[in-house]
C-alpha atoms as a PDB file:
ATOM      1  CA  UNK A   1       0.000   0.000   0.000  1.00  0.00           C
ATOM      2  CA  UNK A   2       1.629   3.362  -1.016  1.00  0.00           C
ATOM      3  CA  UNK A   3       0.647   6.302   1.397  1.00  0.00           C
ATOM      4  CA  UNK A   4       1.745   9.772   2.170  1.00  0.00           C
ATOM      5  CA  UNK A   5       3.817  10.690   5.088  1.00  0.00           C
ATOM      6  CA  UNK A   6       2.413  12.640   7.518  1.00  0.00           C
ATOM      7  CA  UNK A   7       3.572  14.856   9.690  1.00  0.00           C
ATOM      8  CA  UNK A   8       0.556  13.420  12.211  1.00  0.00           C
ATOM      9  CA  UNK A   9       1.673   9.918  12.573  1.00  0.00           C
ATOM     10  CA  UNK A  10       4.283  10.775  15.128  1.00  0.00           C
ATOM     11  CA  UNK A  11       1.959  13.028  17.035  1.00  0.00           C
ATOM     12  CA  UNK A  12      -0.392   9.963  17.446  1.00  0.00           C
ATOM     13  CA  UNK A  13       2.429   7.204  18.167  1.00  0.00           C
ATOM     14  CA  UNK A  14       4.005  10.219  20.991  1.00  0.00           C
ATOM     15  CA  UNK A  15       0.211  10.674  22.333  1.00  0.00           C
ATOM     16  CA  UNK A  16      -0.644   6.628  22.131  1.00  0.00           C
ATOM     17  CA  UNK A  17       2.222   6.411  24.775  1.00  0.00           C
ATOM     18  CA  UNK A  18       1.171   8.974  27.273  1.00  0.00           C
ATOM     19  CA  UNK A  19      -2.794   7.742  26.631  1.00  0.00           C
ATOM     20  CA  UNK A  20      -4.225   4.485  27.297  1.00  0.00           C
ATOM     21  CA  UNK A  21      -6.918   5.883  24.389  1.00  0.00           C
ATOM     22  CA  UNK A  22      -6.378   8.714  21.504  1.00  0.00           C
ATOM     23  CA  UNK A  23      -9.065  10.155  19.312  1.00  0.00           C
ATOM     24  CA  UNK A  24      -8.504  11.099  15.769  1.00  0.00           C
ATOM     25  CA  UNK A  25     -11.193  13.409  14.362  1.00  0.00           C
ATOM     26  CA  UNK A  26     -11.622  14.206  10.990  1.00  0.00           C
ATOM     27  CA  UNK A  27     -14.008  14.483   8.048  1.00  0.00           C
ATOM     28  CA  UNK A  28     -15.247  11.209   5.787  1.00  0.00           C
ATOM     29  CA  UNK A  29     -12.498   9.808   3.244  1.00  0.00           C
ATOM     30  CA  UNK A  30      -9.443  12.366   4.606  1.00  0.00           C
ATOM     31  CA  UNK A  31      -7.484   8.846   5.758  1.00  0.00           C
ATOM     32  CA  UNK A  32      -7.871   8.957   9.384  1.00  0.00           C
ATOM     33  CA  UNK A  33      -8.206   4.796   9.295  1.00  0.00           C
ATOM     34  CA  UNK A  34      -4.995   4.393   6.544  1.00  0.00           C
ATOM     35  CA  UNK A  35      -2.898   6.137   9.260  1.00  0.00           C
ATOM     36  CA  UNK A  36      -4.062   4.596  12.432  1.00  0.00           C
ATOM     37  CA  UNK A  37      -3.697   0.976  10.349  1.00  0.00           C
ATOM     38  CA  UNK A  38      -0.477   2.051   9.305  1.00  0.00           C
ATOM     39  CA  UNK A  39       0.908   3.596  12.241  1.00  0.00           C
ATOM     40  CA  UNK A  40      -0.307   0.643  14.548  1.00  0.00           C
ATOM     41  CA  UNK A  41       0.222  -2.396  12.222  1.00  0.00           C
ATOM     42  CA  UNK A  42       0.737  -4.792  15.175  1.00  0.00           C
ATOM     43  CA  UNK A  43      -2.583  -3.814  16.432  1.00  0.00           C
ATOM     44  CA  UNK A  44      -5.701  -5.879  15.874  1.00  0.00           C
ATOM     45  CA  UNK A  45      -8.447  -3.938  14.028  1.00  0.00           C
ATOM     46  CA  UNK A  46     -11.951  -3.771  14.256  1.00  0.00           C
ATOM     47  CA  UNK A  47     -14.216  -1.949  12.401  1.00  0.00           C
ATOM     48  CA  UNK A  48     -17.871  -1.516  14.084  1.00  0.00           C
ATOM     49  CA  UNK A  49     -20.172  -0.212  11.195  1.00  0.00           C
ATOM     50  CA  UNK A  50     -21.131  -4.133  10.643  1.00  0.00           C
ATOM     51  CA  UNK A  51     -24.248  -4.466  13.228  1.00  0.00           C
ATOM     52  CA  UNK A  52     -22.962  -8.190  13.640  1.00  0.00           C
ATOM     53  CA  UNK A  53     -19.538  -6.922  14.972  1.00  0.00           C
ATOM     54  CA  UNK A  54     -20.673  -4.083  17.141  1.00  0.00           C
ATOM     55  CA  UNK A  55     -23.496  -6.196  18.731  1.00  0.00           C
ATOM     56  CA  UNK A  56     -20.703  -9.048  19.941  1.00  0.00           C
ATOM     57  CA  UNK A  57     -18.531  -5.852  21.403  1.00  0.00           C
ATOM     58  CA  UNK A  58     -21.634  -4.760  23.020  1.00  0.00           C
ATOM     59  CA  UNK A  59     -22.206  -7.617  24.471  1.00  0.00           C
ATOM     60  CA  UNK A  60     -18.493  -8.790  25.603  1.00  0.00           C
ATOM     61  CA  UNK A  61     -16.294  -5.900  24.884  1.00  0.00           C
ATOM     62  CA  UNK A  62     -12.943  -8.036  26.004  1.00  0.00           C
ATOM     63  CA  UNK A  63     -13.889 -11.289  24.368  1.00  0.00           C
ATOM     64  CA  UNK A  64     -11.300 -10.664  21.218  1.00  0.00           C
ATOM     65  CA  UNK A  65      -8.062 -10.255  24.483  1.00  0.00           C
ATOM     66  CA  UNK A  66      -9.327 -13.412  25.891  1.00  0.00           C
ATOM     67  CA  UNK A  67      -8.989 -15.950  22.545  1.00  0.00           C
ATOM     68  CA  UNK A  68      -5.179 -14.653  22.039  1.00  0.00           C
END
């Protein structure tokens, strides 16, 4: 995958390790999720527009830690 380099990814990897949770806002298509996916490739990923998905977080949030 060929993406630009942003000047953003290392303020989100420097806030990641002074926040147990960071929030990137921004409007629809601008490639908020390429840069989080890229920036945290060791990370699972979840997306939660699928009802199916976001109903089994709902209902057991930590399920996904418990079958690694």
């Amino acid at each position: 995958m060929s993406m630009y380099k942003r000047d953003l990814t290392a303020a989100v990897l420097a806030a990641s390790g002074q926040y147990p949770v960071v929030t990137l806002l921004g409007p629809r298509q601008s490639g908020k999720t390429t840069l989080v996916r890229a920036a945290f490739a060791e990370k699972p990923y979840f997306s939660l527009e699928n009802p199916d998905t976001r109903a089994r977080a709902e209902v057991d949030p930590i399920a996904n830690d418990r079958q690694k």
